[in-house]
N, C-alpha and C. Protein backbone atom coordinates (compact mmCIF):
# COMPACT_ATOMS: atom_id res chain seq x y z
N UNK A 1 39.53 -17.69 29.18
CA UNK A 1 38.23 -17.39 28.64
C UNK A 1 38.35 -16.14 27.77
N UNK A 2 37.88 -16.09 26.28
CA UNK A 2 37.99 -14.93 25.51
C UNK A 2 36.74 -14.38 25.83
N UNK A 3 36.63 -13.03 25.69
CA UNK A 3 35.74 -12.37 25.62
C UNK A 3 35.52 -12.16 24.03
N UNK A 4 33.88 -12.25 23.71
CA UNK A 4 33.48 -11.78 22.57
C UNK A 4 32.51 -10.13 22.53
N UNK A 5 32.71 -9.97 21.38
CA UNK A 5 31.90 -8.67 20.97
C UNK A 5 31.32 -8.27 19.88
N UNK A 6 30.10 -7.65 20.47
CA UNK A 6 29.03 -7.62 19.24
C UNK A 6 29.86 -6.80 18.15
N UNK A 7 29.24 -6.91 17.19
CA UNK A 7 29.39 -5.52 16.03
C UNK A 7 28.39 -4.59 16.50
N UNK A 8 29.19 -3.42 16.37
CA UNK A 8 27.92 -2.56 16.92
C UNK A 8 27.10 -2.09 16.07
N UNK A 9 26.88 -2.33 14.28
CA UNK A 9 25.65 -2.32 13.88
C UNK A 9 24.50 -3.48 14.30
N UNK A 10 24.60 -4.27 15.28
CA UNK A 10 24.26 -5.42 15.45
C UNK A 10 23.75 -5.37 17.02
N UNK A 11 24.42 -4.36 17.67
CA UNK A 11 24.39 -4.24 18.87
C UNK A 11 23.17 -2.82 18.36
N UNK A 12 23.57 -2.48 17.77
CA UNK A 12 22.66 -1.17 17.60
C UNK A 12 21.50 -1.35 17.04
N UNK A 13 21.10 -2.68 16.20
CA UNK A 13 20.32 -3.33 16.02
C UNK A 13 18.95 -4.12 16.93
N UNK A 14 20.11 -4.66 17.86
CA UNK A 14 19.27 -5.55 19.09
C UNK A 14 18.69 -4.25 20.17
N UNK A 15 19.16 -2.87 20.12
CA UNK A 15 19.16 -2.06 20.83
C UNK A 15 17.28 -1.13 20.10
N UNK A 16 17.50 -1.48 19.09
CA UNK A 16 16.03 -0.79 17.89
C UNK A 16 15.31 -1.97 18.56
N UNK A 17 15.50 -3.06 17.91
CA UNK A 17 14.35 -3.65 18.06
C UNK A 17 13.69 -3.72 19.58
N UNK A 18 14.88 -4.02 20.69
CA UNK A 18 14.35 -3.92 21.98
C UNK A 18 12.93 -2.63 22.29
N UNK A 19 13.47 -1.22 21.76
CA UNK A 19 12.71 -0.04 21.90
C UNK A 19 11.72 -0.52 21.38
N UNK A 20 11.44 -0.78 20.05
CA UNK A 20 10.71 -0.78 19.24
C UNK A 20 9.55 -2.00 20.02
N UNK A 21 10.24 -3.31 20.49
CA UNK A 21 9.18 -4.11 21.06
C UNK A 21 8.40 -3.35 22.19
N UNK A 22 9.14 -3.11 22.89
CA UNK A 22 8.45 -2.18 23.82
C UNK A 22 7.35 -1.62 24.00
N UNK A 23 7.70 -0.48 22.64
CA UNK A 23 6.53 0.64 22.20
C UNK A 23 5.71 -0.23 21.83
N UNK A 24 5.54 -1.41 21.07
CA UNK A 24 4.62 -1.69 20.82
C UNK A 24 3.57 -2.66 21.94
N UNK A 25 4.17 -3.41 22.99
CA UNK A 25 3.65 -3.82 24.07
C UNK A 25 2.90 -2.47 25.03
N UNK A 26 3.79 -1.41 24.83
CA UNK A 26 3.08 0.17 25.42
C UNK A 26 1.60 0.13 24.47
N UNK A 27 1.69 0.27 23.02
CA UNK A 27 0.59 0.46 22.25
C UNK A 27 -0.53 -0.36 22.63
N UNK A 28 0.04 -1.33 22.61
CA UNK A 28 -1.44 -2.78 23.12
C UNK A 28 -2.12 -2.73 23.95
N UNK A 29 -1.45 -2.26 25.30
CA UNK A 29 -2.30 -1.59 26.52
C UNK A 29 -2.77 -0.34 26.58
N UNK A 30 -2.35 0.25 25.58
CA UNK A 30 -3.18 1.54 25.87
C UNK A 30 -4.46 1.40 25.07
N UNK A 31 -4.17 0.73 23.84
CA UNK A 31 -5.67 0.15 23.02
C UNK A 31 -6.75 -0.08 23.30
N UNK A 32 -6.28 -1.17 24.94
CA UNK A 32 -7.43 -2.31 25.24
C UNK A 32 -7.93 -0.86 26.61
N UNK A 33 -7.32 0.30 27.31
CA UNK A 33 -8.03 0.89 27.50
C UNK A 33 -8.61 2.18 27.50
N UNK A 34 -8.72 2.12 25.86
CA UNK A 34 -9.28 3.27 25.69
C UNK A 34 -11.00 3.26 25.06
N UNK A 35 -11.83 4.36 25.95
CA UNK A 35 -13.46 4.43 25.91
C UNK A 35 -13.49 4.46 24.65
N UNK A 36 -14.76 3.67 24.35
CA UNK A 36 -15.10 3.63 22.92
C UNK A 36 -16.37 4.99 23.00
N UNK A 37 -16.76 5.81 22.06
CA UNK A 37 -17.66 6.65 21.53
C UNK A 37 -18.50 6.19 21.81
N UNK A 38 -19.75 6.81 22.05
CA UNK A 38 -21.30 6.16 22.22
C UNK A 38 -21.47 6.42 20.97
N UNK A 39 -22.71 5.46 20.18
CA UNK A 39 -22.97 5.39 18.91
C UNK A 39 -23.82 6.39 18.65
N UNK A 40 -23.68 6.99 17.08
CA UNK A 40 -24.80 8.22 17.60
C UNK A 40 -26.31 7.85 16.88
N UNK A 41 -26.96 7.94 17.58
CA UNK A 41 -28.57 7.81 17.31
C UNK A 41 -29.22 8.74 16.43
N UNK A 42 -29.25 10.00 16.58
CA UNK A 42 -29.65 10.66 16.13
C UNK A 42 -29.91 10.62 14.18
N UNK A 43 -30.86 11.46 13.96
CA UNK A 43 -31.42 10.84 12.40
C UNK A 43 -30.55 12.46 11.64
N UNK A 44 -30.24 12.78 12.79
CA UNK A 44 -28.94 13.91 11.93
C UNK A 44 -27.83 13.67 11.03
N UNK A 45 -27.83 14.20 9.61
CA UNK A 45 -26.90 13.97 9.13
C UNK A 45 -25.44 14.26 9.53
N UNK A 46 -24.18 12.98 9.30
CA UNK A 46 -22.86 12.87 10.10
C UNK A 46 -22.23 14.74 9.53
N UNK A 47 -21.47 14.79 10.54
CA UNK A 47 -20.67 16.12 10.14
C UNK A 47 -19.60 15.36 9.04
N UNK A 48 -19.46 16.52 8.07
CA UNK A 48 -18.26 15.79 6.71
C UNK A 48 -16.91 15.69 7.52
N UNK A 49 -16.59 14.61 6.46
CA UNK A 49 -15.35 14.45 7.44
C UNK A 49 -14.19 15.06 6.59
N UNK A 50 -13.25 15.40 7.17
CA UNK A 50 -12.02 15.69 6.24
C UNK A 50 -10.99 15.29 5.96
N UNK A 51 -10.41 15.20 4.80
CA UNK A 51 -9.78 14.19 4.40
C UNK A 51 -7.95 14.28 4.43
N UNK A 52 -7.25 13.38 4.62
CA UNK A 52 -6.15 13.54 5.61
C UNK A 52 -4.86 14.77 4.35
N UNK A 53 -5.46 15.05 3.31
CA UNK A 53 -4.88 15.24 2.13
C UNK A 53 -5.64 15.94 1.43
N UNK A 54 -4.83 16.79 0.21
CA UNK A 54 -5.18 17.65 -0.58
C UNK A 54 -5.41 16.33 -1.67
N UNK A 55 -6.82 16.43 -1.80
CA UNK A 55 -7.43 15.18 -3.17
C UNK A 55 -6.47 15.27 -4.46
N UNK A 56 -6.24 13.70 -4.81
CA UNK A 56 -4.87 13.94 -5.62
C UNK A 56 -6.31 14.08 -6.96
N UNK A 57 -6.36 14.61 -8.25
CA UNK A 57 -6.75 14.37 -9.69
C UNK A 57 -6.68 13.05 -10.05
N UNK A 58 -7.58 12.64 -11.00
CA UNK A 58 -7.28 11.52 -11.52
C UNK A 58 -6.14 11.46 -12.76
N UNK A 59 -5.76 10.33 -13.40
CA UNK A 59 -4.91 10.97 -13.74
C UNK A 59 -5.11 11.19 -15.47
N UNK A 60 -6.87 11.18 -16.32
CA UNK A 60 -6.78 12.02 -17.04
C UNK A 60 -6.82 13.50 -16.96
N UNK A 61 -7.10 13.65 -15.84
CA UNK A 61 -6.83 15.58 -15.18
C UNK A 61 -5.22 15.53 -15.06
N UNK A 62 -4.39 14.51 -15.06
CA UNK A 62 -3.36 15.49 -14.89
C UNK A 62 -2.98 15.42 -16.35
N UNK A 63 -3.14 14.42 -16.87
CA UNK A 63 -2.61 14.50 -18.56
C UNK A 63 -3.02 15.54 -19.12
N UNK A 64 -4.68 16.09 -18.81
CA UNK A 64 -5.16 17.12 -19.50
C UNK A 64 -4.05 18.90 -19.27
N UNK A 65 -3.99 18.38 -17.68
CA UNK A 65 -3.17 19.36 -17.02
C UNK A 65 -2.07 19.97 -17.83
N UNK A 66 -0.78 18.77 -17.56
CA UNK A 66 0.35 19.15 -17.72
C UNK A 66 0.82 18.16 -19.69
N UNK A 67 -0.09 17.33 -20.02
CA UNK A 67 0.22 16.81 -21.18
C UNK A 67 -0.47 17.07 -22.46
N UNK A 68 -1.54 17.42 -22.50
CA UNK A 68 -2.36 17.68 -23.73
C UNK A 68 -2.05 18.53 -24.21
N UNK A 69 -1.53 20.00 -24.02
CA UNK A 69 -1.19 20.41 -24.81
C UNK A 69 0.13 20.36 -26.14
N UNK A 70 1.37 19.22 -25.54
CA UNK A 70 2.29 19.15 -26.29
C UNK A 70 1.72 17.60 -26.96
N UNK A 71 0.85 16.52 -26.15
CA UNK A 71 0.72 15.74 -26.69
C UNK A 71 -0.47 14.75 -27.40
N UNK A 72 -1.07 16.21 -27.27
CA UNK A 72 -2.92 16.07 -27.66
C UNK A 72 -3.59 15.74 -26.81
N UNK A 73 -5.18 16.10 -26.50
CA UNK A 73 -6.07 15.96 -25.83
C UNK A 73 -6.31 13.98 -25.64
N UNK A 74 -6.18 13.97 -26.72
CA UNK A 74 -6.65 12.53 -27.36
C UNK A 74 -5.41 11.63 -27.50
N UNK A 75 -4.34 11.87 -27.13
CA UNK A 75 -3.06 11.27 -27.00
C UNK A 75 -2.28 11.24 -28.38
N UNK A 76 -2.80 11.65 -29.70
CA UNK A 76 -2.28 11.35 -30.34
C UNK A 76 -0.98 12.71 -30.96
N UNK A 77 -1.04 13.19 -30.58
CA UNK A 77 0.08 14.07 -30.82
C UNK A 77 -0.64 15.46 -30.88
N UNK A 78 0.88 16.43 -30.93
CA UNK A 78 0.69 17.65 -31.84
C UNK A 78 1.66 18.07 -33.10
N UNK A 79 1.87 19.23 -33.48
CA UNK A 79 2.97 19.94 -33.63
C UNK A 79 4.30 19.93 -32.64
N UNK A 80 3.85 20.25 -31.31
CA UNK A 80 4.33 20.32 -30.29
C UNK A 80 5.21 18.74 -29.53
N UNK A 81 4.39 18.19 -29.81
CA UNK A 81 5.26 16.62 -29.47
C UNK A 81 3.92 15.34 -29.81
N UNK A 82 5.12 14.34 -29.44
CA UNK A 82 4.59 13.03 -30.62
C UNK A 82 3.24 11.86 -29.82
N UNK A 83 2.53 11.62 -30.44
CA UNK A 83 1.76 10.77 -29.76
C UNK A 83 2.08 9.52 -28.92
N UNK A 84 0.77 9.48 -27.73
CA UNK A 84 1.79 8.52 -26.93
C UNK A 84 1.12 7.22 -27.14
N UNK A 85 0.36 6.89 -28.45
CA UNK A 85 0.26 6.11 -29.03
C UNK A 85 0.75 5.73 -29.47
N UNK A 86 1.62 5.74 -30.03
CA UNK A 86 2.63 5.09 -30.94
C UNK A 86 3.12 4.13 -30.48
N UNK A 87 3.72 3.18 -31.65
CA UNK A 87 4.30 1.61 -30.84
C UNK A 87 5.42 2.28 -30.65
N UNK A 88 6.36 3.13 -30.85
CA UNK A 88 7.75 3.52 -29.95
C UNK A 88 6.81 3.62 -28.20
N UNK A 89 6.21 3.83 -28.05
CA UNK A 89 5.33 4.29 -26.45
C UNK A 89 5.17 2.68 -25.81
N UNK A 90 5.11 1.79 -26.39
CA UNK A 90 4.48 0.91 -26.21
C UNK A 90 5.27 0.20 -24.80
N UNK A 91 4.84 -0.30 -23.67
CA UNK A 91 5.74 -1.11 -22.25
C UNK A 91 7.09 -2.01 -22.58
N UNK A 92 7.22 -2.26 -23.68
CA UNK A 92 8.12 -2.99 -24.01
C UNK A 92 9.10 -2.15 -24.63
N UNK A 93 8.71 -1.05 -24.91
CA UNK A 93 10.09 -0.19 -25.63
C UNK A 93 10.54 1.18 -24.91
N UNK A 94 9.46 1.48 -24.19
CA UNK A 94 9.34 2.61 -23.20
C UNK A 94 8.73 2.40 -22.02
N UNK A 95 9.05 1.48 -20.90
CA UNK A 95 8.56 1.58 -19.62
C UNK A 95 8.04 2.60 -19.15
N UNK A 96 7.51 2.08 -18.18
CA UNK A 96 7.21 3.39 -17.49
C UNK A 96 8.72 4.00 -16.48
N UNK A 97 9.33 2.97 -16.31
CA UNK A 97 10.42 3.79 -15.81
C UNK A 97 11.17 5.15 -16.98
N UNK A 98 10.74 5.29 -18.11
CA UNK A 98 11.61 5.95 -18.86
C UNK A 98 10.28 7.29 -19.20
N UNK A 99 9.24 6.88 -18.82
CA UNK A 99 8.29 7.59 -18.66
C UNK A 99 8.25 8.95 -17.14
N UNK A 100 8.57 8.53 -16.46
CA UNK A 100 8.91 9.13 -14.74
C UNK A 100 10.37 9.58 -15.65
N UNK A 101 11.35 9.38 -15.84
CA UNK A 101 12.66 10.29 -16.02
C UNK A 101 12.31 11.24 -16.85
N UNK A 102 11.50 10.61 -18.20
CA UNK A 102 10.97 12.22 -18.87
C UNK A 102 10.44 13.45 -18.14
N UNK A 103 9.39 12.63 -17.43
CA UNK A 103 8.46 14.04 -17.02
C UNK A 103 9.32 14.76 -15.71
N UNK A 104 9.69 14.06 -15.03
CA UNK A 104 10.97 14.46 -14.26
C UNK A 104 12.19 15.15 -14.76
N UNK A 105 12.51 14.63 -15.29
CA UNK A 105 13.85 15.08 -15.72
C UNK A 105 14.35 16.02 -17.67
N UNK A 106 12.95 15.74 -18.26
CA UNK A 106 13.08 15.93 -19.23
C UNK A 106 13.79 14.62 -20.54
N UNK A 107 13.52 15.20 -21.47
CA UNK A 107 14.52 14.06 -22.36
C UNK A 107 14.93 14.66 -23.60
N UNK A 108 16.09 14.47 -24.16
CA UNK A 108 16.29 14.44 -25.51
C UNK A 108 15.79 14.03 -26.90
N UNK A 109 15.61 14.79 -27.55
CA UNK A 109 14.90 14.83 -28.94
C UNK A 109 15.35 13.00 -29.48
N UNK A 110 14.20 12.39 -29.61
CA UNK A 110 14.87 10.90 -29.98
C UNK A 110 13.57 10.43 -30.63
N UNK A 111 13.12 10.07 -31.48
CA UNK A 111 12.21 9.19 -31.87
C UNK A 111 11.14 10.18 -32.35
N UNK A 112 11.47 11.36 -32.46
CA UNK A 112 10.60 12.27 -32.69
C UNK A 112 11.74 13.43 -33.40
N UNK A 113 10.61 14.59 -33.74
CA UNK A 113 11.69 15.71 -34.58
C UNK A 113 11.26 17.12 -34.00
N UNK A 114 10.42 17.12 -32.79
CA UNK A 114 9.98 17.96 -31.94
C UNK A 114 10.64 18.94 -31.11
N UNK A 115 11.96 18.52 -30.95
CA UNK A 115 12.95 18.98 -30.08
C UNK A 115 13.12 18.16 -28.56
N UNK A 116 13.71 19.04 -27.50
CA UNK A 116 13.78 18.26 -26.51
C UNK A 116 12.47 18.33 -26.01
N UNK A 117 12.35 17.27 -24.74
CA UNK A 117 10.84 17.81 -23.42
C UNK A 117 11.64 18.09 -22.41
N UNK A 118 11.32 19.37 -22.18
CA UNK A 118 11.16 20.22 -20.94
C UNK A 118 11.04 19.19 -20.00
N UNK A 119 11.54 19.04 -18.44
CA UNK A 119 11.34 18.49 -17.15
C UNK A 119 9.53 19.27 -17.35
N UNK A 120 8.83 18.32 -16.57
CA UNK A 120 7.06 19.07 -16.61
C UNK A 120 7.54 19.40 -14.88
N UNK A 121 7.70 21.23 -14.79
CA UNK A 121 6.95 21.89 -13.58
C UNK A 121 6.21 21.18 -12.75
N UNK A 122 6.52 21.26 -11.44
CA UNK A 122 5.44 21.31 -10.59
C UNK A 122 4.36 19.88 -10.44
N UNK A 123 4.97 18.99 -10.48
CA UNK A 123 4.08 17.85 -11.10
C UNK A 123 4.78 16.80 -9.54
N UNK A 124 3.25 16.49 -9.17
CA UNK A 124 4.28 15.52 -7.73
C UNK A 124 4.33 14.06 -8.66
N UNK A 125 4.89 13.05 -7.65
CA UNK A 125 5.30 11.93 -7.63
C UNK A 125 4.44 11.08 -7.70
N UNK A 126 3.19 12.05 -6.85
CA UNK A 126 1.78 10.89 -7.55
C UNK A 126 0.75 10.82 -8.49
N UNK A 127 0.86 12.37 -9.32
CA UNK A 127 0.44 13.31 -10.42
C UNK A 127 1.26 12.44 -11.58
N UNK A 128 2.40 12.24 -11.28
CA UNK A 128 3.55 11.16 -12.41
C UNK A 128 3.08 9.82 -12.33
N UNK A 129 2.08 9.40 -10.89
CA UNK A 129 2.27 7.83 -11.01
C UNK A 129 0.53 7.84 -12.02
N UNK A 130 -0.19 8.52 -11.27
CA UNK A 130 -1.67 8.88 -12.14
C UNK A 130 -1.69 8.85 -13.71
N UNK A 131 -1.10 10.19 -14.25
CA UNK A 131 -0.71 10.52 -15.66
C UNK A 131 -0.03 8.69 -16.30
N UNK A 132 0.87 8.04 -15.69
CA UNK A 132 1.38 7.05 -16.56
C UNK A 132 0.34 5.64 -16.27
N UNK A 133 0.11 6.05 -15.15
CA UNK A 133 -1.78 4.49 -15.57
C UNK A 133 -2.53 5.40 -16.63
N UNK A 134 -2.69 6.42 -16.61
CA UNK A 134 -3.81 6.79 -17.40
C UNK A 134 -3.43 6.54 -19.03
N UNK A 135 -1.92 7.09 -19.34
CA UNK A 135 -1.79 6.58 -20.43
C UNK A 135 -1.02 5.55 -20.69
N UNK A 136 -1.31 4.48 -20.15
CA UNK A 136 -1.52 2.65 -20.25
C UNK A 136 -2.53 2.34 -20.50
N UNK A 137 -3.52 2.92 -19.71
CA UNK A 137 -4.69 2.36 -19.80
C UNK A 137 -5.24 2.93 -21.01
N UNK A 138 -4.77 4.19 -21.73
CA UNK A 138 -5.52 4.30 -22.89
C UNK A 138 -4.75 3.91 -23.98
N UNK A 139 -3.63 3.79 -24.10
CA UNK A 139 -3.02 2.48 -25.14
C UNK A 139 -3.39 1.37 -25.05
N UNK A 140 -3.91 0.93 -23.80
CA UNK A 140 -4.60 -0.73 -23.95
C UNK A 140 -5.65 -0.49 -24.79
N UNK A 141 -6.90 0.48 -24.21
CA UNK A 141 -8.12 0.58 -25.16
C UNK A 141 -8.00 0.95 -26.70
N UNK A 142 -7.35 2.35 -26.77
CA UNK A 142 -6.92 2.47 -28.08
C UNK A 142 -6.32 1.45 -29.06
N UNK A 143 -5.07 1.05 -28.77
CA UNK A 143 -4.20 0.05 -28.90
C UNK A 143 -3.49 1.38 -29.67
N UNK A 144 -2.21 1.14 -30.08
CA UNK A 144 -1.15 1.69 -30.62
C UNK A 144 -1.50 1.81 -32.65
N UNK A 145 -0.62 2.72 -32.81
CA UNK A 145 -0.23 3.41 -34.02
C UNK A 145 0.93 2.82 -34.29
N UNK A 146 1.17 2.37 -35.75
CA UNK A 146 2.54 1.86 -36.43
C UNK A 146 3.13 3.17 -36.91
């Protein structure tokens, strides 16, 4: 008779999920007994509630923020850098993936005569996802520049 043996990413696997079922059979019973709140009656207004997060901007506040000044209020440019109207801007020639490496990472002088862009400071991950719906959504309305 051979003996067989797991792989132990596999063994270490069956070992997660076991925990993991567990906790969640633990979760189910503690659900079914826990007191529910009495409803409140009273014609008092609710206490505010607070919110699990620092409120993200929409994301023409962050364009106004961190983009209008190099790339106009109004998207269409400055001195400073090039409008993001333009059909070079457009989803098919500039994703938004190449949009997140700019403001992240900065980019090289290309399609413009502005110089490089600076990485944008201080700007989170969801300030980057805001700012690039916002300017989609105003190249849809606008529509683009030749």
């Amino acid at each position: 008779m051979t003996k067989s043996r797991l792989c132990p990413a596999i063994a270490l696997a069956i070992v997660v999920m076991t925990i993991a079922c567990a906790a969640d059979a633990d979760d189910a019973n503690d659900a079914s007994s826990v007191d529910t709140a009495p409803a409140i009656t009273s014609d008092a207004p609710a206490p505010p509630t607070t919110a699990a997060g620092p409120a993200v901007p929409d994301g023409a506040a962050v364009y106004q923020q961190y983009c209008a000044e190099c790339h106009g209020v109004d998207l269409r440019g400055t001195d400073k850098g090039p409008s993001q109207l333009s059909i070079i801007y457009e989803p098919n020639h500039h994703g938004d993936y190449a949009y997140r490496v700019a403001i992240r990472e900065g980019t090289r002088e290309h399609h413009w005569w502005f110089g490089d862009m600076p990485p944008v400071e201080d700007i989170t991950d969801i300030e980057i996802e805001k700012v690039i719906s916002y300017i989609r959504a105003e190249q849809a309305r606008l529509g683009f520049e030749k």
